[in-house]
PDB file of N, CA and C in Angstrom:
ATOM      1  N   UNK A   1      93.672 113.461 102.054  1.00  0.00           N
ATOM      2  CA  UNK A   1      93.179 113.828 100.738  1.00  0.00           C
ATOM      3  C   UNK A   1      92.205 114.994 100.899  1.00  0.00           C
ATOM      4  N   UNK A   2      92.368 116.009 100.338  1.00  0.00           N
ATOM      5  CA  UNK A   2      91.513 116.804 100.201  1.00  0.00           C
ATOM      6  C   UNK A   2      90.598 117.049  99.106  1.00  0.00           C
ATOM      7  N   UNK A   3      89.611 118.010  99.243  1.00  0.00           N
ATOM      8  CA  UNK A   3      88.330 117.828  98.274  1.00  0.00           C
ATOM      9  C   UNK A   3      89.189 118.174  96.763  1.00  0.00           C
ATOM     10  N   UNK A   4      89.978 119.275  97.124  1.00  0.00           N
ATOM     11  CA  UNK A   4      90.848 119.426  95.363  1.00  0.00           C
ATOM     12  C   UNK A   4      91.502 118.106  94.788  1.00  0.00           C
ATOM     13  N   UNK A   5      92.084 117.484  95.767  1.00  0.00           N
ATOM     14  CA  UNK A   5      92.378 116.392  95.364  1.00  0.00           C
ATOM     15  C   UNK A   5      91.647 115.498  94.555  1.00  0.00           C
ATOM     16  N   UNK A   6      90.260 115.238  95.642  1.00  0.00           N
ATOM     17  CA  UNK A   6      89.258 114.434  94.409  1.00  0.00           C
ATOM     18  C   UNK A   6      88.527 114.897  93.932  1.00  0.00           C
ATOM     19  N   UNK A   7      88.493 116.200  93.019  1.00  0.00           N
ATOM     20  CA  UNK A   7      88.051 116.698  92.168  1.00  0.00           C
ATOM     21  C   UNK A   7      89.195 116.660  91.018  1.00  0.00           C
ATOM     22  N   UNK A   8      90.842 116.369  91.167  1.00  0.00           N
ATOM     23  CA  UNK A   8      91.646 116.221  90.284  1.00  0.00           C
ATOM     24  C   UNK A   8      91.309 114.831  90.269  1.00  0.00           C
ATOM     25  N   UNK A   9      91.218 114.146  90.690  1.00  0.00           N
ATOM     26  CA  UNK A   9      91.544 112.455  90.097  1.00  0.00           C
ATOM     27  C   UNK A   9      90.316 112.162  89.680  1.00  0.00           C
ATOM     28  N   UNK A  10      88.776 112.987  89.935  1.00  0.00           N
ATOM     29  CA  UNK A  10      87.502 112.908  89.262  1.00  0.00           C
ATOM     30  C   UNK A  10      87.911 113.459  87.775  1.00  0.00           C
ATOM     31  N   UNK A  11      88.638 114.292  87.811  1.00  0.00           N
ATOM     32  CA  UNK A  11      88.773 114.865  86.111  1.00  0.00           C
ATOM     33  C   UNK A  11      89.680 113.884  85.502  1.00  0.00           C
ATOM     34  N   UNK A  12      90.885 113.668  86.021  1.00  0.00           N
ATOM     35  CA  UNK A  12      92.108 113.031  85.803  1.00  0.00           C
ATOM     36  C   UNK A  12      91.116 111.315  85.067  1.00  0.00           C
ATOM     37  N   UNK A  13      90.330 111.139  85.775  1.00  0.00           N
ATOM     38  CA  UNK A  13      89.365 109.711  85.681  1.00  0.00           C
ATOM     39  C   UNK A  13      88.514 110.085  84.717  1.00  0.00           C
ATOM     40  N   UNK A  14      87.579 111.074  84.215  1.00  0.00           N
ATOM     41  CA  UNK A  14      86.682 111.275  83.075  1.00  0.00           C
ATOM     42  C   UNK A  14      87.704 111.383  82.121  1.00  0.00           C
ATOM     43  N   UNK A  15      89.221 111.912  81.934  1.00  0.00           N
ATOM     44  CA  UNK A  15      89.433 112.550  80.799  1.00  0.00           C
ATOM     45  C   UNK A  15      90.215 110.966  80.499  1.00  0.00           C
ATOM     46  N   UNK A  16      90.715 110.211  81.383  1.00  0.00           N
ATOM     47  CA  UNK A  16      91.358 109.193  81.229  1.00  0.00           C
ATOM     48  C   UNK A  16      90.454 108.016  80.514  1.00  0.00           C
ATOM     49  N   UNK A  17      89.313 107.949  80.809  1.00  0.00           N
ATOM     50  CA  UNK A  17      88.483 106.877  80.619  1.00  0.00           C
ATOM     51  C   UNK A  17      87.448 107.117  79.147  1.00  0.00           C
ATOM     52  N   UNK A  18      87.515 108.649  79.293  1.00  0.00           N
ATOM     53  CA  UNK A  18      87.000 108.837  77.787  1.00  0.00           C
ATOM     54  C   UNK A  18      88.120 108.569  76.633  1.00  0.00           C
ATOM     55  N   UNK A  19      89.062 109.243  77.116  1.00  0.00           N
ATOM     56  CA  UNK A  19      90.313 108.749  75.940  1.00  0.00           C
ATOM     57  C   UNK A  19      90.282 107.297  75.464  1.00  0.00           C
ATOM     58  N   UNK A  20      90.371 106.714  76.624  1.00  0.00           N
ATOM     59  CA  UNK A  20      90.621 105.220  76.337  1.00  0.00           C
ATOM     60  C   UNK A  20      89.548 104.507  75.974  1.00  0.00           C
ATOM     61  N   UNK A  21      88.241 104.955  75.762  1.00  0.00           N
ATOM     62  CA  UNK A  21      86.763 104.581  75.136  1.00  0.00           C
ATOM     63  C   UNK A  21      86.674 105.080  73.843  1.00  0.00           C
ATOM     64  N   UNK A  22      87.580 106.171  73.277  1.00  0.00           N
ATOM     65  CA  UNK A  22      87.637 106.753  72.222  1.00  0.00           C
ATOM     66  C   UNK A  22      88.640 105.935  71.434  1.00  0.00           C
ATOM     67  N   UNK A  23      89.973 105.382  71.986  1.00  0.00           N
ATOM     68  CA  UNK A  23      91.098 104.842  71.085  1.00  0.00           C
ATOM     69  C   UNK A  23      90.562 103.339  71.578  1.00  0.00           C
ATOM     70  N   UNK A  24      89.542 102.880  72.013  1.00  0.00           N
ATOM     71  CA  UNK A  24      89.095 101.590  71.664  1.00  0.00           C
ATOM     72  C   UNK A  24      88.037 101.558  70.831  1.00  0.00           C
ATOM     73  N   UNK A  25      87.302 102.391  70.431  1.00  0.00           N
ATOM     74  CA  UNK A  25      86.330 102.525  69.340  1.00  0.00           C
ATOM     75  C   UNK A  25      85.154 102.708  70.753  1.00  0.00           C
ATOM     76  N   UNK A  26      83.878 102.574  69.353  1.00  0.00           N
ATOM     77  CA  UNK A  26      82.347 102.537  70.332  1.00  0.00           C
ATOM     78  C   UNK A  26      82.234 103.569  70.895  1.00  0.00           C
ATOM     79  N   UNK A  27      82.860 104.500  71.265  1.00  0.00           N
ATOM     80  CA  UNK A  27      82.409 105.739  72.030  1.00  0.00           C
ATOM     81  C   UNK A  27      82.394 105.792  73.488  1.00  0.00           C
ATOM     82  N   UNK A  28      81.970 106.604  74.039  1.00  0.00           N
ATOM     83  CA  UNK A  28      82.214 106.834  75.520  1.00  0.00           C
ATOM     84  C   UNK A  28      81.272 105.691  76.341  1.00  0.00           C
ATOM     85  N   UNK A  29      80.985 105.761  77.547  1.00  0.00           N
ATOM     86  CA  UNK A  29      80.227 105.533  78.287  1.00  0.00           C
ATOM     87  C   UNK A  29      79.565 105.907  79.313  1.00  0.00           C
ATOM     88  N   UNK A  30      79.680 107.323  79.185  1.00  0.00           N
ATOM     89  CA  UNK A  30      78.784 108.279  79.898  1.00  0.00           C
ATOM     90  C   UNK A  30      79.051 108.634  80.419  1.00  0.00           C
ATOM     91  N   UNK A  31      79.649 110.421  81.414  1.00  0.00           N
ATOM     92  CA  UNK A  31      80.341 110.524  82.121  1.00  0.00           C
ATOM     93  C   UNK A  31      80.545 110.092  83.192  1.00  0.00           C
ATOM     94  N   UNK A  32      79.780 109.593  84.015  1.00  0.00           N
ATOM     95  CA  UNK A  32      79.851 108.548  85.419  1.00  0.00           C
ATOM     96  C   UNK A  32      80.582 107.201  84.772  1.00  0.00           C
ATOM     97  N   UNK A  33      79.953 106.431  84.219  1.00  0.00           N
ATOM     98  CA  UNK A  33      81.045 105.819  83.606  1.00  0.00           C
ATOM     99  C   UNK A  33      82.531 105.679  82.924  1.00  0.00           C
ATOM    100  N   UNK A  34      82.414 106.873  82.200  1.00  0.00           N
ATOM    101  CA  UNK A  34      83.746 106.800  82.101  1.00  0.00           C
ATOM    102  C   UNK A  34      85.179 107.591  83.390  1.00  0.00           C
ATOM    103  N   UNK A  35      84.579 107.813  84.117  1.00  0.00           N
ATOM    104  CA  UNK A  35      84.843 108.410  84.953  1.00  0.00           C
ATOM    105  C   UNK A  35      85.365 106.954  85.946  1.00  0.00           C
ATOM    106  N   UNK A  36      84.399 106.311  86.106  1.00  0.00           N
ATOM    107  CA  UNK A  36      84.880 104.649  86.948  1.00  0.00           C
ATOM    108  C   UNK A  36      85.833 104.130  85.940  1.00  0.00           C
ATOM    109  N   UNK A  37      85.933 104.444  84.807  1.00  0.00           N
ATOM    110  CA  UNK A  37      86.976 103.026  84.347  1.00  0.00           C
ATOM    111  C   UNK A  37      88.346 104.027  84.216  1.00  0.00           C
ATOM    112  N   UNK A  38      88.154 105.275  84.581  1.00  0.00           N
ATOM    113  CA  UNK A  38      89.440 105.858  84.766  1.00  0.00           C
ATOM    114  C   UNK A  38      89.925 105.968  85.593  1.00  0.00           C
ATOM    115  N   UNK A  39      89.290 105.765  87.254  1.00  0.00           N
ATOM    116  CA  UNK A  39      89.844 105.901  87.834  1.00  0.00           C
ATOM    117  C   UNK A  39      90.310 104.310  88.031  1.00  0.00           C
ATOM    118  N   UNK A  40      89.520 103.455  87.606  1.00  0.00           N
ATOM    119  CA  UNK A  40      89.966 101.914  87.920  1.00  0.00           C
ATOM    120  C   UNK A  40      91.184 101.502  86.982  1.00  0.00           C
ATOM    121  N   UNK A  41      90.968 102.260  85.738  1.00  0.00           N
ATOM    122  CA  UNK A  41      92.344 102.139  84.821  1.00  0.00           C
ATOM    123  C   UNK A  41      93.697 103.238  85.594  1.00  0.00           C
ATOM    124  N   UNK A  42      93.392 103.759  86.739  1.00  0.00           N
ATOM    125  CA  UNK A  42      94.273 104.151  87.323  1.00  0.00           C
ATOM    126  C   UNK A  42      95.372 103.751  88.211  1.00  0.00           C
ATOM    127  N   UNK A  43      94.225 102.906  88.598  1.00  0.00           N
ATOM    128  CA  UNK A  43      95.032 101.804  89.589  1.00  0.00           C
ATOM    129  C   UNK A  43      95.609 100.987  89.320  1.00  0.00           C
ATOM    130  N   UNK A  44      95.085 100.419  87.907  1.00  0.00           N
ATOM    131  CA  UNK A  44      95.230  99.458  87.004  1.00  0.00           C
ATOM    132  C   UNK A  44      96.717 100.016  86.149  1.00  0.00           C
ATOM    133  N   UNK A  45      97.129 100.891  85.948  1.00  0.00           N
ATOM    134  CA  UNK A  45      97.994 101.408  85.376  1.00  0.00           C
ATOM    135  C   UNK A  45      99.490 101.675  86.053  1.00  0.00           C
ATOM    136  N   UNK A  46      98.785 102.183  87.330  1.00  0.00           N
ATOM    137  CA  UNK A  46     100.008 102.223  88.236  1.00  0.00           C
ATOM    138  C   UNK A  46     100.600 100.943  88.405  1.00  0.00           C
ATOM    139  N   UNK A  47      99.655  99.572  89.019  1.00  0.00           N
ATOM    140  CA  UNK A  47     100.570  98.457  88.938  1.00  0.00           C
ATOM    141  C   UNK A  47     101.577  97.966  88.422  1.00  0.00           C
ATOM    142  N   UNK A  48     100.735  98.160  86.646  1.00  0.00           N
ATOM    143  CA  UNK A  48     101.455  98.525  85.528  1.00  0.00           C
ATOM    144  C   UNK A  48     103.027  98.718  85.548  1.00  0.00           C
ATOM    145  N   UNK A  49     102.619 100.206  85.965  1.00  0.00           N
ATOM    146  CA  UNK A  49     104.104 101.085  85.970  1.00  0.00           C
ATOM    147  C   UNK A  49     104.847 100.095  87.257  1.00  0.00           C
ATOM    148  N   UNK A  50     104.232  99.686  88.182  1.00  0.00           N
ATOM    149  CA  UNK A  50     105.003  99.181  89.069  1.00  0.00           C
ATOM    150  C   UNK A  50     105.676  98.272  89.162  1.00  0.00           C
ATOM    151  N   UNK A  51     105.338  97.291  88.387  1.00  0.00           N
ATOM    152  CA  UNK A  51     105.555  96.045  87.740  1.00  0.00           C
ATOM    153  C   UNK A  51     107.037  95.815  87.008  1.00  0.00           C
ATOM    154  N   UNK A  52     106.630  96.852  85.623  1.00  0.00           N
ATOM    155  CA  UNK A  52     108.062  97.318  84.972  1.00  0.00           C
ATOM    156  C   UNK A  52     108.976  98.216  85.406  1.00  0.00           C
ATOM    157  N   UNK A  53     108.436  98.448  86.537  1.00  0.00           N
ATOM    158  CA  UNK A  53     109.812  99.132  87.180  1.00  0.00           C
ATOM    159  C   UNK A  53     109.678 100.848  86.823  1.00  0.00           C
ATOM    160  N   UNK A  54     108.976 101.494  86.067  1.00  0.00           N
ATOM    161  CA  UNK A  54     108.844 102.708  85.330  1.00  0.00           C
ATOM    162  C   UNK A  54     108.139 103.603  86.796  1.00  0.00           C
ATOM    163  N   UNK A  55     108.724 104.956  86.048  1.00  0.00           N
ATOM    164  CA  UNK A  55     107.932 105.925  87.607  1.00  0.00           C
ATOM    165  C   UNK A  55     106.522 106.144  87.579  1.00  0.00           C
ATOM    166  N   UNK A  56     105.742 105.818  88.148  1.00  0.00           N
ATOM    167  CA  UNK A  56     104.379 105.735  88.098  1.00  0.00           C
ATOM    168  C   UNK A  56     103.949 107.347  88.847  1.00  0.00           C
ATOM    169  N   UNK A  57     103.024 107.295  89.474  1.00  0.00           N
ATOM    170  CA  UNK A  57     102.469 108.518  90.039  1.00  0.00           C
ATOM    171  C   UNK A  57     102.708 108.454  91.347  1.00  0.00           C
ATOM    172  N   UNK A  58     103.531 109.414  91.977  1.00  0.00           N
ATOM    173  CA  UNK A  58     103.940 109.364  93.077  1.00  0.00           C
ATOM    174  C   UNK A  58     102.845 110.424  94.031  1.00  0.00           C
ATOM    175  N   UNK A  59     102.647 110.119  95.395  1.00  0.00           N
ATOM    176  CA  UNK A  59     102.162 110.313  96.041  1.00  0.00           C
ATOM    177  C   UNK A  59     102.365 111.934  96.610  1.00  0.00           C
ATOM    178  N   UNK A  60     103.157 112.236  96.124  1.00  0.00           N
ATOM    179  CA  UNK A  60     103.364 113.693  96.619  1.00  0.00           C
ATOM    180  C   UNK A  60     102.915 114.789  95.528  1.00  0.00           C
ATOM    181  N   UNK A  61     102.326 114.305  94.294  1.00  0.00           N
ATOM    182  CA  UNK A  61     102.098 114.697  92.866  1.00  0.00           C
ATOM    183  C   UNK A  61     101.484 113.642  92.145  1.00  0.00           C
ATOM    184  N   UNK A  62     100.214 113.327  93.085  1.00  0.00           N
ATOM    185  CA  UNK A  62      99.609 112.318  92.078  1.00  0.00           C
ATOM    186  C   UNK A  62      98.880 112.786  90.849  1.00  0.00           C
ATOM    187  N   UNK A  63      98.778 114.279  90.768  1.00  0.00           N
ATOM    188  CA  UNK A  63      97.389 114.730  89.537  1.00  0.00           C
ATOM    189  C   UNK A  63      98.972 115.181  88.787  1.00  0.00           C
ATOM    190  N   UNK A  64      99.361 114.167  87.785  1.00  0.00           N
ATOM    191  CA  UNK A  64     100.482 114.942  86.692  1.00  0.00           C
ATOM    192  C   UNK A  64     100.196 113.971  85.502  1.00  0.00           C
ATOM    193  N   UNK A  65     101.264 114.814  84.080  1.00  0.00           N
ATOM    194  CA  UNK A  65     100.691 114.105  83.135  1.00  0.00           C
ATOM    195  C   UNK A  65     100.783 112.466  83.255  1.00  0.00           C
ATOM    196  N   UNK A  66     101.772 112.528  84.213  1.00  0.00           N
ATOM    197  CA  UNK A  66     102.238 110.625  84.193  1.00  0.00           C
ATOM    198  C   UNK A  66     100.973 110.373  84.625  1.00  0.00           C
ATOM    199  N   UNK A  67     100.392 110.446  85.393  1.00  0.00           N
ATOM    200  CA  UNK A  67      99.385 109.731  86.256  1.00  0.00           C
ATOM    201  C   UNK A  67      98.257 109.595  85.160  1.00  0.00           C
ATOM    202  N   UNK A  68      98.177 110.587  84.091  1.00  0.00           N
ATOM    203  CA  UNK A  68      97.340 110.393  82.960  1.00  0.00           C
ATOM    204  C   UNK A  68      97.346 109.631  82.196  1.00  0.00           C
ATOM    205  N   UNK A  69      98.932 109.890  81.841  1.00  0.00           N
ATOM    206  CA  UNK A  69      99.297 108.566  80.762  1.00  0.00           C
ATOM    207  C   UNK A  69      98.710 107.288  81.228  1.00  0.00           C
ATOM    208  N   UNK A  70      99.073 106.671  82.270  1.00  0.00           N
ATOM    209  CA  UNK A  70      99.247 105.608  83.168  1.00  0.00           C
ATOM    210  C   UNK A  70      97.650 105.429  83.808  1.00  0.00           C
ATOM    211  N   UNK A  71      96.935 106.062  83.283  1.00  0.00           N
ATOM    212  CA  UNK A  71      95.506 106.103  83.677  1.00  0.00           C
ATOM    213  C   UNK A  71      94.664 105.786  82.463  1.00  0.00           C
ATOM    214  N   UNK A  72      95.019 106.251  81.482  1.00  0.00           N
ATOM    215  CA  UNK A  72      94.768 105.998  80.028  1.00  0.00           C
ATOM    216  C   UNK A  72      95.163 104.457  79.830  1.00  0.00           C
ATOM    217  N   UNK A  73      96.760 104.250  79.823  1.00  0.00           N
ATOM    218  CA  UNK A  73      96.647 102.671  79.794  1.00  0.00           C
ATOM    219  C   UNK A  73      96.287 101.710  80.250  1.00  0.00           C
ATOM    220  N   UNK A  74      95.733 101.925  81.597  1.00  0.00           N
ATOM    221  CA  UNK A  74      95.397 100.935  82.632  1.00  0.00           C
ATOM    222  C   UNK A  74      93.306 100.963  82.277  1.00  0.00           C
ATOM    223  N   UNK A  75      93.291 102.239  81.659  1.00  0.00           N
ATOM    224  CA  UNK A  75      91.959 102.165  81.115  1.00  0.00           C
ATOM    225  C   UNK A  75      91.623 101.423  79.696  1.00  0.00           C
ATOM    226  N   UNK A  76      92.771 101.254  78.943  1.00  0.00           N
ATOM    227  CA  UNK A  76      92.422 100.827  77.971  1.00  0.00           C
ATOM    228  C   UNK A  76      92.654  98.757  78.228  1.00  0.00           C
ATOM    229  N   UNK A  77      93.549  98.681  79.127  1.00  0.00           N
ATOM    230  CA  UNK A  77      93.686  97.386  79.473  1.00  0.00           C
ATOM    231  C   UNK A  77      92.163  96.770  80.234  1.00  0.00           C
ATOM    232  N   UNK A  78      91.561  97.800  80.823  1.00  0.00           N
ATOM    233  CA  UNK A  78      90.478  97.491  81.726  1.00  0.00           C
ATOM    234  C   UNK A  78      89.449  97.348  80.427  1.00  0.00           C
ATOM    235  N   UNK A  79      89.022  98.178  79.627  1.00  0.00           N
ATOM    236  CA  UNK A  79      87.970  97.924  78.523  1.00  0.00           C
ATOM    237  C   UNK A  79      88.604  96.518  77.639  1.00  0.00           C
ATOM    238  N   UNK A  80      89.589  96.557  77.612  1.00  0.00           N
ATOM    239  CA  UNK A  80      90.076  95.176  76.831  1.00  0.00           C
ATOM    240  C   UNK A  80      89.255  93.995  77.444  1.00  0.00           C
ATOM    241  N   UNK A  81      89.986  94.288  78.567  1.00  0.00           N
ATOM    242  CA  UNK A  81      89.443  92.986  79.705  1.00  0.00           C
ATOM    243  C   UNK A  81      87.906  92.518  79.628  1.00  0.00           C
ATOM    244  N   UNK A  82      87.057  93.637  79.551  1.00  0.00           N
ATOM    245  CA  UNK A  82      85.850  93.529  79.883  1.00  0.00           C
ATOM    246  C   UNK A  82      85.179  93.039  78.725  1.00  0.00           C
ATOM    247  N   UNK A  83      85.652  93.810  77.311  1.00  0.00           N
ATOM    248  CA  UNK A  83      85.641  93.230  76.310  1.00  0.00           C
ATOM    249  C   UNK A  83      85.738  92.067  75.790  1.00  0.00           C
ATOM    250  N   UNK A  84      86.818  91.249  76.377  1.00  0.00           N
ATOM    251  CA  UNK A  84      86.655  89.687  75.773  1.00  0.00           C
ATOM    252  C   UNK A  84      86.745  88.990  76.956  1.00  0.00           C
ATOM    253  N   UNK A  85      85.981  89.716  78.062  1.00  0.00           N
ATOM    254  CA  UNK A  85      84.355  88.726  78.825  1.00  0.00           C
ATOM    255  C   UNK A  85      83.482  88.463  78.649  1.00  0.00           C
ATOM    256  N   UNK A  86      83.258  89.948  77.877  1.00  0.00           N
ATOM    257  CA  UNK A  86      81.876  90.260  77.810  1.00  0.00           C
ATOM    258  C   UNK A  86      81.315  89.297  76.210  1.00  0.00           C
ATOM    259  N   UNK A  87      82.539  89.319  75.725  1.00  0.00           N
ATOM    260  CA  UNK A  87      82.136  88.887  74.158  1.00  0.00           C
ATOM    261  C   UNK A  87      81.688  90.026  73.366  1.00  0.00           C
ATOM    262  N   UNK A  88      81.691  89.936  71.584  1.00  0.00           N
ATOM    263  CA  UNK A  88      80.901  90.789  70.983  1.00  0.00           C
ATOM    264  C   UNK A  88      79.947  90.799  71.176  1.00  0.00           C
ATOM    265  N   UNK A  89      79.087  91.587  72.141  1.00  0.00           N
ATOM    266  CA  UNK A  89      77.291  91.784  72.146  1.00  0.00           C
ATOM    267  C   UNK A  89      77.036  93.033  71.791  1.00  0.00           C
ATOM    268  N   UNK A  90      76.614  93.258  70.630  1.00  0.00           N
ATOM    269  CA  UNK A  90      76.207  94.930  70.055  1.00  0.00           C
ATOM    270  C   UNK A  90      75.599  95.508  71.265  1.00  0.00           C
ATOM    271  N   UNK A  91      75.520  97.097  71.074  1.00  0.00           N
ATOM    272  CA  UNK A  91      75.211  97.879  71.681  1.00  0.00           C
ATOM    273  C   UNK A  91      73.448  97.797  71.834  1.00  0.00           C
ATOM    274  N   UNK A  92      72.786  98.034  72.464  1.00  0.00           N
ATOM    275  CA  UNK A  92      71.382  98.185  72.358  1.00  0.00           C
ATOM    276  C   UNK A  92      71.283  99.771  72.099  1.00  0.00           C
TER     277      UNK A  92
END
């Protein structure tokens, strides 16, 4: 892996994790934060794809739009998750 590399899956992870903080409501969570739940909705996404059988992000071209898509959903499954752990507790 090289440094371009994780500077694509650092962006690939902010733009993924803000999306998916935006189409769950409430707003972001800060760029370090949203930045972790994109890249964790990344991983989380690929399984995903792996699961159903669909082409996920392949290793020879991991920074593409798939890997976004599939980073976005695995982010929005991850805020779900955390969400009805966490329970409704308003924001402070």
């Amino acid at each position: 892996m090289t440094v371009g590399d994780l500077i694509g899956w650092l962006i690939i992870g902010l733009i993924a994790g803000w999306l998916a903080s935006m189409i769950m409501g409430r707003g972001g969570y800060g760029v370090v934060g949203d930045i972790v739940v994109g890249v964790v909705g990344a991983f989380i996404g690929g399984f995903i794809a792996r699961a159903l059988n669909l082409a996920g992000p392949s290793s020879s071209d991991p920074i593409s739009w798939a890997s976004l898509i599939f980073a976005i959903i695995g982010a929005i499954v991850l805020i779900a998750i955390v969400r009805a752990l966490s329970g409704n507790r308003s924001r402070v």
